[in-house]
PDB file of N, CA and C in Angstrom:
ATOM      1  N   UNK A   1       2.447  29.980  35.700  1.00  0.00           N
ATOM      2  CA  UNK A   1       2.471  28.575  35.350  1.00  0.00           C
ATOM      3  C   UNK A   1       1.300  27.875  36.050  1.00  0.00           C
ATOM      4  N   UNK A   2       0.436  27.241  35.207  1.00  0.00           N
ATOM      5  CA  UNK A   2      -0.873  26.247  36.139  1.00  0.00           C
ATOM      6  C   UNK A   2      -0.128  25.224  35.676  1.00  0.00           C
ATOM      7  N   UNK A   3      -0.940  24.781  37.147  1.00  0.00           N
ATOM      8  CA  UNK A   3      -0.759  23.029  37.793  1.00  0.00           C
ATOM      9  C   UNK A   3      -1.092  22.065  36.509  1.00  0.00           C
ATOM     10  N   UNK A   4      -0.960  20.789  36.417  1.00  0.00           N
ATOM     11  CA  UNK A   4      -1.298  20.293  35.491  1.00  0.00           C
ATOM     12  C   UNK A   4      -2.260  19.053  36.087  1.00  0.00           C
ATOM     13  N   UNK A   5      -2.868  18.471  35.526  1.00  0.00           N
ATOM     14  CA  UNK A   5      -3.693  17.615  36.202  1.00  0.00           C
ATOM     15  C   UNK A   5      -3.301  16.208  36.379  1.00  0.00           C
ATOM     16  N   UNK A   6      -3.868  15.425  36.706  1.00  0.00           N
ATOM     17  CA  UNK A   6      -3.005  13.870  37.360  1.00  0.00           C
ATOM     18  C   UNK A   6      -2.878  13.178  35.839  1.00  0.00           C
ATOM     19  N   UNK A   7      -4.140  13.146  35.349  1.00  0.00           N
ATOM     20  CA  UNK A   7      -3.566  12.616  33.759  1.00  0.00           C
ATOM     21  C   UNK A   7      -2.640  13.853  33.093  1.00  0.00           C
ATOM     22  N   UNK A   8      -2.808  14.999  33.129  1.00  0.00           N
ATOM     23  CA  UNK A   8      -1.350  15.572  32.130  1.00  0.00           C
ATOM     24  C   UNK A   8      -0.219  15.266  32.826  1.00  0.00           C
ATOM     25  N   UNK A   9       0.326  15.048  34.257  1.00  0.00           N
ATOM     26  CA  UNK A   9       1.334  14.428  34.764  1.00  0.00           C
ATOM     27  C   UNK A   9       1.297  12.882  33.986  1.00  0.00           C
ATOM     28  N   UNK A  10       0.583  12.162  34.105  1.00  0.00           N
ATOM     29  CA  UNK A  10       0.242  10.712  33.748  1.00  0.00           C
ATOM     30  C   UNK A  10       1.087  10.580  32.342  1.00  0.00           C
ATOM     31  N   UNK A  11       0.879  11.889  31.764  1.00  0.00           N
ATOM     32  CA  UNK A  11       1.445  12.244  30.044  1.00  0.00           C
ATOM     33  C   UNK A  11       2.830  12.405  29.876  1.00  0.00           C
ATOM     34  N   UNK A  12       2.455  13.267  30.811  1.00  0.00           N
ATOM     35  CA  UNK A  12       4.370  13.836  30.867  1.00  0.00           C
ATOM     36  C   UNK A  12       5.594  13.442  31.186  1.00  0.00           C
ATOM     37  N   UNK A  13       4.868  12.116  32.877  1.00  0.00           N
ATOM     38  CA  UNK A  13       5.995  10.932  33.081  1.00  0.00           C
ATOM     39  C   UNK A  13       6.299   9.649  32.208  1.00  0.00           C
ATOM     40  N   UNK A  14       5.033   9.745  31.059  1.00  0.00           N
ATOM     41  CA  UNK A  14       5.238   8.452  30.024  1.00  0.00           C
ATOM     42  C   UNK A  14       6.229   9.261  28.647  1.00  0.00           C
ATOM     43  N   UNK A  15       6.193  10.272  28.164  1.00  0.00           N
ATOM     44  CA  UNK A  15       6.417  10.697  27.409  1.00  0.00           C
ATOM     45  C   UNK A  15       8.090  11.387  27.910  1.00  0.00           C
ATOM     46  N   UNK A  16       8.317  11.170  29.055  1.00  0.00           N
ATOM     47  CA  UNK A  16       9.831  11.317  29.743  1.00  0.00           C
ATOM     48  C   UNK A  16      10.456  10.309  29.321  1.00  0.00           C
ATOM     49  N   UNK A  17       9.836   9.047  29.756  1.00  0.00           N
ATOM     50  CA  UNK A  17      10.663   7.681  29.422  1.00  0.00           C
ATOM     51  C   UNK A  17      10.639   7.483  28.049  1.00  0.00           C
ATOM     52  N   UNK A  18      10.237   8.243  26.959  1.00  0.00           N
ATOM     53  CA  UNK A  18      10.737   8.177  25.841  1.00  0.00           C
ATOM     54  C   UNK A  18       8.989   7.644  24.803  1.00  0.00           C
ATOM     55  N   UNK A  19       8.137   7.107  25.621  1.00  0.00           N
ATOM     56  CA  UNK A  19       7.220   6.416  24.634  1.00  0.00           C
ATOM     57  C   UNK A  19       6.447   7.801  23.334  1.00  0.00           C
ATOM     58  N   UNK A  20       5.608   7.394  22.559  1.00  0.00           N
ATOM     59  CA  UNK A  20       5.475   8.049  21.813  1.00  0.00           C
ATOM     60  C   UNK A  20       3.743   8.271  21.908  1.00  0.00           C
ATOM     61  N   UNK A  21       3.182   9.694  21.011  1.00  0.00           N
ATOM     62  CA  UNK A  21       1.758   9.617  21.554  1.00  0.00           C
ATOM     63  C   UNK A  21       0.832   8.486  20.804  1.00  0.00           C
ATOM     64  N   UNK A  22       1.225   7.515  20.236  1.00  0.00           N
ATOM     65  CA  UNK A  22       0.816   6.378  19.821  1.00  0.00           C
ATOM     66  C   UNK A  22       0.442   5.504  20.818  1.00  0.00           C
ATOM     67  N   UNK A  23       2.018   5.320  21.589  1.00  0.00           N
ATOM     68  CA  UNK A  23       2.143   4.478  22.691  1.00  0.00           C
ATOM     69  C   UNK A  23       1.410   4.820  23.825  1.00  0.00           C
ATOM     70  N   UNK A  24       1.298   6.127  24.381  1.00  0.00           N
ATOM     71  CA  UNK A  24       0.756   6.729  25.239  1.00  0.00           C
ATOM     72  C   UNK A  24      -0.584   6.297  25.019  1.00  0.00           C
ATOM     73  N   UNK A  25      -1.145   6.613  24.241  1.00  0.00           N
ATOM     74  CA  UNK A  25      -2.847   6.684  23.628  1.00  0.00           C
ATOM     75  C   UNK A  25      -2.683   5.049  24.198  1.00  0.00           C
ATOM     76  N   UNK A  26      -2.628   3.884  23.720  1.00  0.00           N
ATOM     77  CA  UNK A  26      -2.630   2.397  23.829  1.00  0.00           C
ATOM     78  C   UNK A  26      -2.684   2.218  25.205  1.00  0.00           C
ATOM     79  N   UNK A  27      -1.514   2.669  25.886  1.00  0.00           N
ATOM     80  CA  UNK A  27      -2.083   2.551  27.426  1.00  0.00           C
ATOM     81  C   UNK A  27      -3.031   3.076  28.327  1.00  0.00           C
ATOM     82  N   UNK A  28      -2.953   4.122  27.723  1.00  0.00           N
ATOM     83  CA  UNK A  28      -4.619   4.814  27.985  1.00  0.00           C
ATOM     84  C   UNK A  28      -5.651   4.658  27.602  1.00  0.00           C
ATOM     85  N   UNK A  29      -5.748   3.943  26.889  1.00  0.00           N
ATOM     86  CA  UNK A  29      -7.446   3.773  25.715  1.00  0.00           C
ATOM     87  C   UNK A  29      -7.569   4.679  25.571  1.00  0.00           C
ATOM     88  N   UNK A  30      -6.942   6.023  25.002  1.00  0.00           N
ATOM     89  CA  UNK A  30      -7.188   7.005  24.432  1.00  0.00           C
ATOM     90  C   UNK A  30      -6.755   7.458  23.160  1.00  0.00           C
ATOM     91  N   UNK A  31      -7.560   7.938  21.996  1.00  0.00           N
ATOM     92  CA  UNK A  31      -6.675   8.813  20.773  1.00  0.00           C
ATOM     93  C   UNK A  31      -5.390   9.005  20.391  1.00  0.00           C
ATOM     94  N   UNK A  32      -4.824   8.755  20.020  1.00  0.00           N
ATOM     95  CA  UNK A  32      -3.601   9.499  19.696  1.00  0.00           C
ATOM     96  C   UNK A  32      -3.523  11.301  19.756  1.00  0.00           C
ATOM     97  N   UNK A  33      -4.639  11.236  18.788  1.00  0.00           N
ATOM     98  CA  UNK A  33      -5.120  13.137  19.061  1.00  0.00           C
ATOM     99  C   UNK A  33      -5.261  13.329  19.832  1.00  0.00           C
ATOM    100  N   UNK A  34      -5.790  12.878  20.626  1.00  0.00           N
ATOM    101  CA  UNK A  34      -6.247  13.258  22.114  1.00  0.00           C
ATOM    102  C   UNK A  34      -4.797  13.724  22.997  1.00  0.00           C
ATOM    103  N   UNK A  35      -3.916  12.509  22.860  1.00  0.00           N
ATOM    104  CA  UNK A  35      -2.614  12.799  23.952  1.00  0.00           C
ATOM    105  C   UNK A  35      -1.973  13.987  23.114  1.00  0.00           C
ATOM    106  N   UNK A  36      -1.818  14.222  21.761  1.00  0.00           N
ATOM    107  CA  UNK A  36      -1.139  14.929  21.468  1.00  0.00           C
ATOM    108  C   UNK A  36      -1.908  16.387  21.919  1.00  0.00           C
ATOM    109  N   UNK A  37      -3.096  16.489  21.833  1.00  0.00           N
ATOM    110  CA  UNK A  37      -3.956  17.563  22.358  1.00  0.00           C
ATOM    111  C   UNK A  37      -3.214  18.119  23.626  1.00  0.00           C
ATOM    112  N   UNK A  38      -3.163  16.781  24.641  1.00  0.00           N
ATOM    113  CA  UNK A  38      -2.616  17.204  26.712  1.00  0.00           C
ATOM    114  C   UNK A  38      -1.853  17.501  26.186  1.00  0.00           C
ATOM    115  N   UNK A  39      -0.516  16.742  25.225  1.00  0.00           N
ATOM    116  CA  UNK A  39       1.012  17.610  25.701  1.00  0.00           C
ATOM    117  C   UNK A  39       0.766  18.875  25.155  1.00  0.00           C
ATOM    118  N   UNK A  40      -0.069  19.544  23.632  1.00  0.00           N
ATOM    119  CA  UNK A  40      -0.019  21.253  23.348  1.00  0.00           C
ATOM    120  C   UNK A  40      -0.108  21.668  24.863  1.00  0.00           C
ATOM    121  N   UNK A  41      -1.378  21.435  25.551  1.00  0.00           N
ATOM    122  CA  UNK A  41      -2.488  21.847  27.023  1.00  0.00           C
ATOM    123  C   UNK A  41      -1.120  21.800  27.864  1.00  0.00           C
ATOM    124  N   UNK A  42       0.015  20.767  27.661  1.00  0.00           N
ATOM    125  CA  UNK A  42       0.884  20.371  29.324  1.00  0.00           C
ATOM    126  C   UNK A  42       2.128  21.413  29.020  1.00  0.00           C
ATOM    127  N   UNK A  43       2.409  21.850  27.589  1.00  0.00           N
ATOM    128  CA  UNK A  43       3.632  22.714  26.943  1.00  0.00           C
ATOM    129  C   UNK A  43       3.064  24.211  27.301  1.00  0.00           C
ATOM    130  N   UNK A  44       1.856  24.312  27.033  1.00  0.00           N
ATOM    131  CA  UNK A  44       1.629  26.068  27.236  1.00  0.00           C
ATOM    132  C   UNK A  44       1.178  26.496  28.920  1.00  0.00           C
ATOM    133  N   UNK A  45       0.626  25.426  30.054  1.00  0.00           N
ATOM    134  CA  UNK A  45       0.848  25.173  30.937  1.00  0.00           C
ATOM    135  C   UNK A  45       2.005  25.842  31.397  1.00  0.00           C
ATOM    136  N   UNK A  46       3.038  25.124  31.342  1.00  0.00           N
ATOM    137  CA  UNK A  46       4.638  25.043  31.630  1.00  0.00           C
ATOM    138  C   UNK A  46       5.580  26.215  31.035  1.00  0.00           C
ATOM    139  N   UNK A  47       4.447  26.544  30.000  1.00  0.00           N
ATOM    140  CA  UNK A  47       5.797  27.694  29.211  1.00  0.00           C
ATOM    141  C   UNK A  47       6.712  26.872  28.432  1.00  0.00           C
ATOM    142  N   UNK A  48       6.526  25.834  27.729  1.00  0.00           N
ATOM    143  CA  UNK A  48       7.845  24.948  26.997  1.00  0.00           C
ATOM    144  C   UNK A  48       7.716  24.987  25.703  1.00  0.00           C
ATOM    145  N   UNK A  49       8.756  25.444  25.383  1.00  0.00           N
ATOM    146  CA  UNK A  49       8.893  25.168  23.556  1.00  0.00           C
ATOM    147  C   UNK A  49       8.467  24.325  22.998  1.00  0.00           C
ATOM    148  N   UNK A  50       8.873  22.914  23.422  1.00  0.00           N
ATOM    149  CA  UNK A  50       8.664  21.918  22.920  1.00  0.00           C
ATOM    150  C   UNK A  50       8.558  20.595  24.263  1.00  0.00           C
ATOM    151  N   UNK A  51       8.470  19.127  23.600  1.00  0.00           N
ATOM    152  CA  UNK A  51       8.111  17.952  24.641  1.00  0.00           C
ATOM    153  C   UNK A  51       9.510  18.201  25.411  1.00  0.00           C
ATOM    154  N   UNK A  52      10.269  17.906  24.797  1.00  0.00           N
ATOM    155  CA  UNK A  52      11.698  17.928  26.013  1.00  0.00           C
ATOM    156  C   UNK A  52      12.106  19.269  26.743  1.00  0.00           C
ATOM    157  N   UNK A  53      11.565  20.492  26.633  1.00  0.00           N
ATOM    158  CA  UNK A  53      11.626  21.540  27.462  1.00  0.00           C
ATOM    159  C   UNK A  53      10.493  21.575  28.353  1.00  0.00           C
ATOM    160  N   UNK A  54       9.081  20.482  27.727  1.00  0.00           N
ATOM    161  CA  UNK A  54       8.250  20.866  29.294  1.00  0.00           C
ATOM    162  C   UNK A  54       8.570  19.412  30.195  1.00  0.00           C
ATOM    163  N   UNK A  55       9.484  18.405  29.627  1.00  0.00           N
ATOM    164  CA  UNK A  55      10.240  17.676  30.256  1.00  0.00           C
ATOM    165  C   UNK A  55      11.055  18.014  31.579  1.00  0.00           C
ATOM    166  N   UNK A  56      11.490  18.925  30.881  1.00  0.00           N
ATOM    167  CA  UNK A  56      12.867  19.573  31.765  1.00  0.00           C
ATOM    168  C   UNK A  56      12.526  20.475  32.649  1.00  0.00           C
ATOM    169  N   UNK A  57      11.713  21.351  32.196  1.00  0.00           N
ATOM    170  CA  UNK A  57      10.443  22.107  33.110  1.00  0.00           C
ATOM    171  C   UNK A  57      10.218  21.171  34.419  1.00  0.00           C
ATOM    172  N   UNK A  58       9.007  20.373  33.555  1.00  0.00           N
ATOM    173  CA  UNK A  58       8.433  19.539  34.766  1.00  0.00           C
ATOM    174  C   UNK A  58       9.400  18.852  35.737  1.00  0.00           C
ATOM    175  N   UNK A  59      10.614  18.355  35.422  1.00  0.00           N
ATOM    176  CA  UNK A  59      11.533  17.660  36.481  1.00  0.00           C
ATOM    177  C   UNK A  59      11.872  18.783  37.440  1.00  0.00           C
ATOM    178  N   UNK A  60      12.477  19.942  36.582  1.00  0.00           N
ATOM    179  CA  UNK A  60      12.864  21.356  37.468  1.00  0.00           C
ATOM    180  C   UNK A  60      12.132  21.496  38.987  1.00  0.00           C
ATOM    181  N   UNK A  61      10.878  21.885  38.143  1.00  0.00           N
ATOM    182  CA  UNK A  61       9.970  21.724  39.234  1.00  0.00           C
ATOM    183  C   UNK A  61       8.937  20.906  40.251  1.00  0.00           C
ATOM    184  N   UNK A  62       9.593  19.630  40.643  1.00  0.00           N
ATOM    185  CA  UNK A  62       9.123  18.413  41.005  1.00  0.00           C
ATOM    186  C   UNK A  62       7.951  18.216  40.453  1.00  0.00           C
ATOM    187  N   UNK A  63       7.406  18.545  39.266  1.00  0.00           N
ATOM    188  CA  UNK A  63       6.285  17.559  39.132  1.00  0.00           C
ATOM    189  C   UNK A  63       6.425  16.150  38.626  1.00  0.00           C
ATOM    190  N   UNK A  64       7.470  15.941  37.726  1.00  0.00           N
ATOM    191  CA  UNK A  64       8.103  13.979  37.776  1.00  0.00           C
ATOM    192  C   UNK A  64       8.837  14.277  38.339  1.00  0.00           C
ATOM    193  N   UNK A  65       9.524  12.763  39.247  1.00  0.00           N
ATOM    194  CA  UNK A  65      10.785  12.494  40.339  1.00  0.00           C
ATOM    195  C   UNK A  65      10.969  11.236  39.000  1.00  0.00           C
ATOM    196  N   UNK A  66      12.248  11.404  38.322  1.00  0.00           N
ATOM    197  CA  UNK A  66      12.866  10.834  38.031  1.00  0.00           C
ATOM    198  C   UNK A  66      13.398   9.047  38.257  1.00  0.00           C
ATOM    199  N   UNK A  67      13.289   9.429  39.546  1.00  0.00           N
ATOM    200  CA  UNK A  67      13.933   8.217  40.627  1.00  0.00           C
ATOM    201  C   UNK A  67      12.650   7.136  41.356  1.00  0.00           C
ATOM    202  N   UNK A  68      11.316   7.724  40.557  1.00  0.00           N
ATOM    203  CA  UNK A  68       9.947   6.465  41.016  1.00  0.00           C
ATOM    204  C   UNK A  68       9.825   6.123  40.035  1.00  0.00           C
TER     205      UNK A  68
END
């Protein structure tokens, strides 16, 4: 499993709270393609099927704390 970088964390704690890669992109001044690009990059990272398994992943393994 590799580390993920401060923006694919940046991805992964917005896309926890539910927003979408529309929404994501807007707060970032970035693409839509683009974010959807990090989460493929943040899912094969992690080993995750899908957004809510590298969710669950990433909490597993403290990379989001839930509770900030």
């Amino acid at each position: 499993m590799k580390k993920l970088s401060s923006r694919e964390v940046e991805i992964i704690k917005h896309t926890a709270c539910g927003l979408t890669a529309k929404e994501i992109a807007r707060i970032m001044g970035l693409e839509r393609r683009t974010i959807e690009a990090y989460m493929t990059n943040i899912r094969k990272k992690l080993g995750a099927k899908n957004a809510a398994h590298a969710i669950y992943i990433a909490l597993k393994i403290s990379v989001i704390n839930p509770f900030k």
